[in-house]
N, C-alpha and C. Protein backbone atom coordinates (compact mmCIF):
# COMPACT_ATOMS: atom_id res chain seq x y z
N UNK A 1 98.26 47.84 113.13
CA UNK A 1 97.32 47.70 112.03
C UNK A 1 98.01 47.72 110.66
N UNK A 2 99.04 48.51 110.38
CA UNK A 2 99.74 48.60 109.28
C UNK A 2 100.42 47.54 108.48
N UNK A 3 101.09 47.12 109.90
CA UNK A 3 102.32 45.74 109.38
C UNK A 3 101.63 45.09 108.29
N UNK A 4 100.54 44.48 108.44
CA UNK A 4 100.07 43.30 107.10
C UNK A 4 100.05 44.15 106.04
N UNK A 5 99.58 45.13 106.36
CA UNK A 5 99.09 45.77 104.89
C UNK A 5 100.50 46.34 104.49
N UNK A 6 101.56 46.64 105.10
CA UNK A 6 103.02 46.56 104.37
C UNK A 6 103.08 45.40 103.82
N UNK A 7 103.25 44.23 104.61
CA UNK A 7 103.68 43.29 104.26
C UNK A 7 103.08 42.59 102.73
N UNK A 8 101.95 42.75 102.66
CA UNK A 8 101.45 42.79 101.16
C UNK A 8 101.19 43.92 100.13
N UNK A 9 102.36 44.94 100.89
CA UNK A 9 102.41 46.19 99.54
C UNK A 9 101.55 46.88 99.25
N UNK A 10 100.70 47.33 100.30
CA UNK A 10 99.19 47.73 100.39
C UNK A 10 99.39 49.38 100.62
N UNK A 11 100.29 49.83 99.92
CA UNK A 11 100.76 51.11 100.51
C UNK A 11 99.29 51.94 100.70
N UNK A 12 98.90 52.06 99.32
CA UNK A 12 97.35 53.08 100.01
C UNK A 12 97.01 52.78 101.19
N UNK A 13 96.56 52.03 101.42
CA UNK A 13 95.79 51.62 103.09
C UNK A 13 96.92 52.11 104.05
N UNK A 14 98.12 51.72 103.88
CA UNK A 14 99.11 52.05 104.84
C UNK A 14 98.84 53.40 105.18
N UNK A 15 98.81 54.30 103.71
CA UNK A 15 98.68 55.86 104.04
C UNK A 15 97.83 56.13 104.82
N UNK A 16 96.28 55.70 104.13
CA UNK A 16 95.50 55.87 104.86
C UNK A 16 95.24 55.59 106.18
N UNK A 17 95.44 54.44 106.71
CA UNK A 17 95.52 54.35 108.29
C UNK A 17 96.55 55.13 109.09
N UNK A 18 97.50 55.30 108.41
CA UNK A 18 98.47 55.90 109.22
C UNK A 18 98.00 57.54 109.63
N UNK A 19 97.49 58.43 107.97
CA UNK A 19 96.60 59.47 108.07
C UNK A 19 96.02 59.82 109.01
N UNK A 20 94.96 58.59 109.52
CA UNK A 20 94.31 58.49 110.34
C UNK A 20 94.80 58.30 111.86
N UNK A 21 95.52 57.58 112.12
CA UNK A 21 96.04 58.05 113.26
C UNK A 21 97.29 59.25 113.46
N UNK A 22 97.50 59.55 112.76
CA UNK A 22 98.40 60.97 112.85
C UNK A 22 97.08 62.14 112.92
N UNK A 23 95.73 61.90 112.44
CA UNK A 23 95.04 63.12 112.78
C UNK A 23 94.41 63.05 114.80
N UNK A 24 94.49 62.35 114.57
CA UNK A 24 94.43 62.06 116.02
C UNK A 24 95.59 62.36 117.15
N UNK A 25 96.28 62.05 116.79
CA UNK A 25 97.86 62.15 117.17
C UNK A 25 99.02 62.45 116.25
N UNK A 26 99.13 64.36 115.87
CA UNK A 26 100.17 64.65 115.06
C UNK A 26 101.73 64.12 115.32
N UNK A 27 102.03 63.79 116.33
CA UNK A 27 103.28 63.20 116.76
C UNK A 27 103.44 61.69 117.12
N UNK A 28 102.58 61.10 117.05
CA UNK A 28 102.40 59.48 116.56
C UNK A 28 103.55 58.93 116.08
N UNK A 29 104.68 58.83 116.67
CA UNK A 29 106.20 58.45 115.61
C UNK A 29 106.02 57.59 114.80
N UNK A 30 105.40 56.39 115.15
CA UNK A 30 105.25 54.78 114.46
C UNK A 30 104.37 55.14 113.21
N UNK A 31 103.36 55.61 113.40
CA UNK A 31 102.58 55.97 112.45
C UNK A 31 103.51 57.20 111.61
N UNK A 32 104.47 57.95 111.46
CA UNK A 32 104.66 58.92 110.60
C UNK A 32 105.84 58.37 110.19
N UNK A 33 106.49 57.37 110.75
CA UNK A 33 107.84 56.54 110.05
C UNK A 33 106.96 55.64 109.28
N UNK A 34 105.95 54.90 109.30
CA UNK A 34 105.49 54.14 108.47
C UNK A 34 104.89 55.21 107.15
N UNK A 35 103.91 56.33 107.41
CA UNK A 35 103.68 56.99 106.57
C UNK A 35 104.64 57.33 105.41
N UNK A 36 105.66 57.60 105.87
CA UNK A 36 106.43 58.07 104.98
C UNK A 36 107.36 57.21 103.99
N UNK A 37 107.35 55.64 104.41
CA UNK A 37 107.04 54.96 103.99
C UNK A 37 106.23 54.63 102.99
N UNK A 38 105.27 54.57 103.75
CA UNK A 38 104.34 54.66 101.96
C UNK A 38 103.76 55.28 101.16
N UNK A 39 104.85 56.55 101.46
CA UNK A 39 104.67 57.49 100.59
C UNK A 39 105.71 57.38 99.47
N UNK A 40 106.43 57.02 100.02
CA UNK A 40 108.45 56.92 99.44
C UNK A 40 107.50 55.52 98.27
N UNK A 41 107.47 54.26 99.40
CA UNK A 41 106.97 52.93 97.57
C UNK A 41 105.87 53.42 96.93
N UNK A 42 104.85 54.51 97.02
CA UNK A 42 103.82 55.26 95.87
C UNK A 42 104.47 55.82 95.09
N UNK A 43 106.07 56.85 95.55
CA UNK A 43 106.57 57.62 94.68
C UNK A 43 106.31 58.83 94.84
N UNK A 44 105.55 58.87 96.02
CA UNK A 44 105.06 60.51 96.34
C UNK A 44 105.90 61.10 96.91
N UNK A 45 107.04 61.02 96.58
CA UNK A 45 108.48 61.99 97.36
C UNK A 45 108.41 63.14 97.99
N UNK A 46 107.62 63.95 97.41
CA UNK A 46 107.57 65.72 98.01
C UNK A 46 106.67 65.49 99.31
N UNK A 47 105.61 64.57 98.99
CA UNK A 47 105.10 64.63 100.45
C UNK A 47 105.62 63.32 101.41
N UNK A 48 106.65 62.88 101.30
CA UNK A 48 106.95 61.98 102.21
C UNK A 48 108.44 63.33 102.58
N UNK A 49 108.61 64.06 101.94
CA UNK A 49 110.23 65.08 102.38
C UNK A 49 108.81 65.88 103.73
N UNK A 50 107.92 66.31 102.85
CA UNK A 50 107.34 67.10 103.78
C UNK A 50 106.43 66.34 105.33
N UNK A 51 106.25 64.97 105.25
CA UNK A 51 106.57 64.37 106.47
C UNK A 51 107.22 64.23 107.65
N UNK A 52 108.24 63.86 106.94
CA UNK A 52 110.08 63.98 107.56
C UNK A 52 110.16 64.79 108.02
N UNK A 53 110.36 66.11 107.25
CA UNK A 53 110.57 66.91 107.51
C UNK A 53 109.74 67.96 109.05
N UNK A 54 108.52 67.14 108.98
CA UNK A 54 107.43 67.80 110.62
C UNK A 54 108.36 67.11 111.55
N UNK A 55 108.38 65.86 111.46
CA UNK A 55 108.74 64.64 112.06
C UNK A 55 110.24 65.09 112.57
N UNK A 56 111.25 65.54 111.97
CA UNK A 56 112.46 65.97 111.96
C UNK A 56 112.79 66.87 113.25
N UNK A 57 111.46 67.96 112.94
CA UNK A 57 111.18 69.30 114.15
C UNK A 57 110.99 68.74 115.42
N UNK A 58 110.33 67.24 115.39
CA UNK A 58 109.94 66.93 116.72
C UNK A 58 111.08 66.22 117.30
N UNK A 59 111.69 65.39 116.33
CA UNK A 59 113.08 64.34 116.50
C UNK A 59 114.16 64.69 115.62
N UNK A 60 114.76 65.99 116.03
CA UNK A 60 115.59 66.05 115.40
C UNK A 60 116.40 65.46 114.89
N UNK A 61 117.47 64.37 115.94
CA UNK A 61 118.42 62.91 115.50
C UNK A 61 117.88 61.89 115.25
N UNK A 62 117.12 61.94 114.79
CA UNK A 62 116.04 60.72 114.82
C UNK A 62 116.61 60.05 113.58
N UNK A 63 117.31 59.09 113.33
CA UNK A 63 118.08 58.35 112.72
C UNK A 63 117.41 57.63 111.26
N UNK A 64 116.05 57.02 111.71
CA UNK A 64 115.30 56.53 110.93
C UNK A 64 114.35 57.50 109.75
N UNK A 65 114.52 58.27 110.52
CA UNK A 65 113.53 59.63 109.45
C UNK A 65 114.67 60.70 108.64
N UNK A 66 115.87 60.55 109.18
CA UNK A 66 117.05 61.16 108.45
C UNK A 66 117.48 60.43 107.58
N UNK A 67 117.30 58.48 107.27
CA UNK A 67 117.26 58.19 106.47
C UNK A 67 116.24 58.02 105.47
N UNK A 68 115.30 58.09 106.01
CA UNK A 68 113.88 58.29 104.94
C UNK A 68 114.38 59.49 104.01
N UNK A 69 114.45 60.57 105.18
CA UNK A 69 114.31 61.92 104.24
C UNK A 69 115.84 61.73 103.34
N UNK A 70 116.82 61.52 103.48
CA UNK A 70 117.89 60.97 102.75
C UNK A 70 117.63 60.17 101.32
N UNK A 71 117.06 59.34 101.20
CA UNK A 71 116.55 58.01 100.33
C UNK A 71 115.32 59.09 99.40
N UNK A 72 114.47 60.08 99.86
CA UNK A 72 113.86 60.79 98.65
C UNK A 72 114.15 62.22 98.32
N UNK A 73 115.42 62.39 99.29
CA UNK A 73 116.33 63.71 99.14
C UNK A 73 117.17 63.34 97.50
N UNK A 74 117.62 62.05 98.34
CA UNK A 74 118.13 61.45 96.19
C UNK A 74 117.41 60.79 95.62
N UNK A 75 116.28 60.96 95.68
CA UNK A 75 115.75 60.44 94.35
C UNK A 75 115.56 61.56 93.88
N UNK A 76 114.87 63.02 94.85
CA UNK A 76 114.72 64.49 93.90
C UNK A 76 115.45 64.90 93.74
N UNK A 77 116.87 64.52 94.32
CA UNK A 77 118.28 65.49 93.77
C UNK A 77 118.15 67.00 94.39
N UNK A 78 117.90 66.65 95.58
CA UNK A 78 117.85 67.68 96.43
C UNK A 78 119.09 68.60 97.07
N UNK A 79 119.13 69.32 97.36
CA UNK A 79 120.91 70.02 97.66
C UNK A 79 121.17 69.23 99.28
N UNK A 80 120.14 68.87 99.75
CA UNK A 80 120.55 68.53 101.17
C UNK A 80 121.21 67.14 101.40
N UNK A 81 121.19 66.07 100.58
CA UNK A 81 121.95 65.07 100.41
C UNK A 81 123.08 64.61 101.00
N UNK A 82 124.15 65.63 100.61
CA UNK A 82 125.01 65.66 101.31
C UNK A 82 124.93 66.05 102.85
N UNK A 83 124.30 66.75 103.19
CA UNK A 83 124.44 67.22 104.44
C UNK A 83 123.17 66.19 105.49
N UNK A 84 122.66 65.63 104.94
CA UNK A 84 122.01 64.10 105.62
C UNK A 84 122.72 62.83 105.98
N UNK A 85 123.80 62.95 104.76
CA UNK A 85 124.54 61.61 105.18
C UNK A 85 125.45 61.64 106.22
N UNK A 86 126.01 63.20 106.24
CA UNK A 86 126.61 63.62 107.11
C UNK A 86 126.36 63.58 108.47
N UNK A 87 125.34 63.93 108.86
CA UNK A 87 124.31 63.80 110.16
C UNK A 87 124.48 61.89 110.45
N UNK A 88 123.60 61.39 109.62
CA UNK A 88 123.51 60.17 109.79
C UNK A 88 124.50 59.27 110.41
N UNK A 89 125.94 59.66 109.49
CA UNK A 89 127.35 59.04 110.10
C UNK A 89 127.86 59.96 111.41
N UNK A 90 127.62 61.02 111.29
CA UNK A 90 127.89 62.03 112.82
C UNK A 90 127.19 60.76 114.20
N UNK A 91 125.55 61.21 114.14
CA UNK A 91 124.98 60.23 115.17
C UNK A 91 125.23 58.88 114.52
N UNK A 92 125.28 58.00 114.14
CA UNK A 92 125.71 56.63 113.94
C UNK A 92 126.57 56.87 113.11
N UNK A 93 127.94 56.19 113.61
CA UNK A 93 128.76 56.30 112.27
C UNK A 93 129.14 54.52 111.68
N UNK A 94 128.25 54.00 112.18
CA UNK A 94 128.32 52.49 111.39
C UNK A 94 127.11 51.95 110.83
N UNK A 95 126.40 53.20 110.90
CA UNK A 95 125.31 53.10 109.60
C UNK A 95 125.92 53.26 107.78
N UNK A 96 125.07 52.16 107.94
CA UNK A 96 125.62 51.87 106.24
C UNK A 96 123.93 52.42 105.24
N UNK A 97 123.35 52.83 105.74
CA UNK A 97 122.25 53.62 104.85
C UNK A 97 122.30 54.22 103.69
């Protein structure tokens, strides 16, 4: 349901549907990698870290959400920065993220 409404930058709706199926299903991966998503192009950083960050507990190596949380770790200038990229190149080390 999401894809189009990414695809035309529709982030509200994105949230919102995604919302919506994460209340249904708190561990919904597809839906909480997209969420956080469009939380990151709104600019809502603290709650896309605090996404990740549930998301993180369930998938710890989870590659794609270590770069999410990475990407609004620096935009807030967060202390953990360093220690994300680190992870990231640990489990993939030919990620260029």
């Amino acid at each position: 349901y999401t894809l189009p409404l990414m695809a035309e930058l529709r982030w509200g709706e994105v949230e919102t549907t995604c919302r919506s199926i994460l209340s249904l299903d708190a561990s919904q991966y597809t839906a909480a990698l997209r969420l956080t998503t469009s939380l990151r192009m709104q600019a809502k950083y603290q709650a896309a870290r605090t996404v990740n960050a549930g998301m993180l507990e369930l998938y710890p190596n989870d590659v794609s959400f270590l770069a999410e949380q990475l990407v609004v770790s620096a935009v807030l200038k967060t202390s953990d920065v360093k220690s994300l990229c680190e992870t990231i190149l640990l489990l993939d080390p030919t990620n260029a993220t």
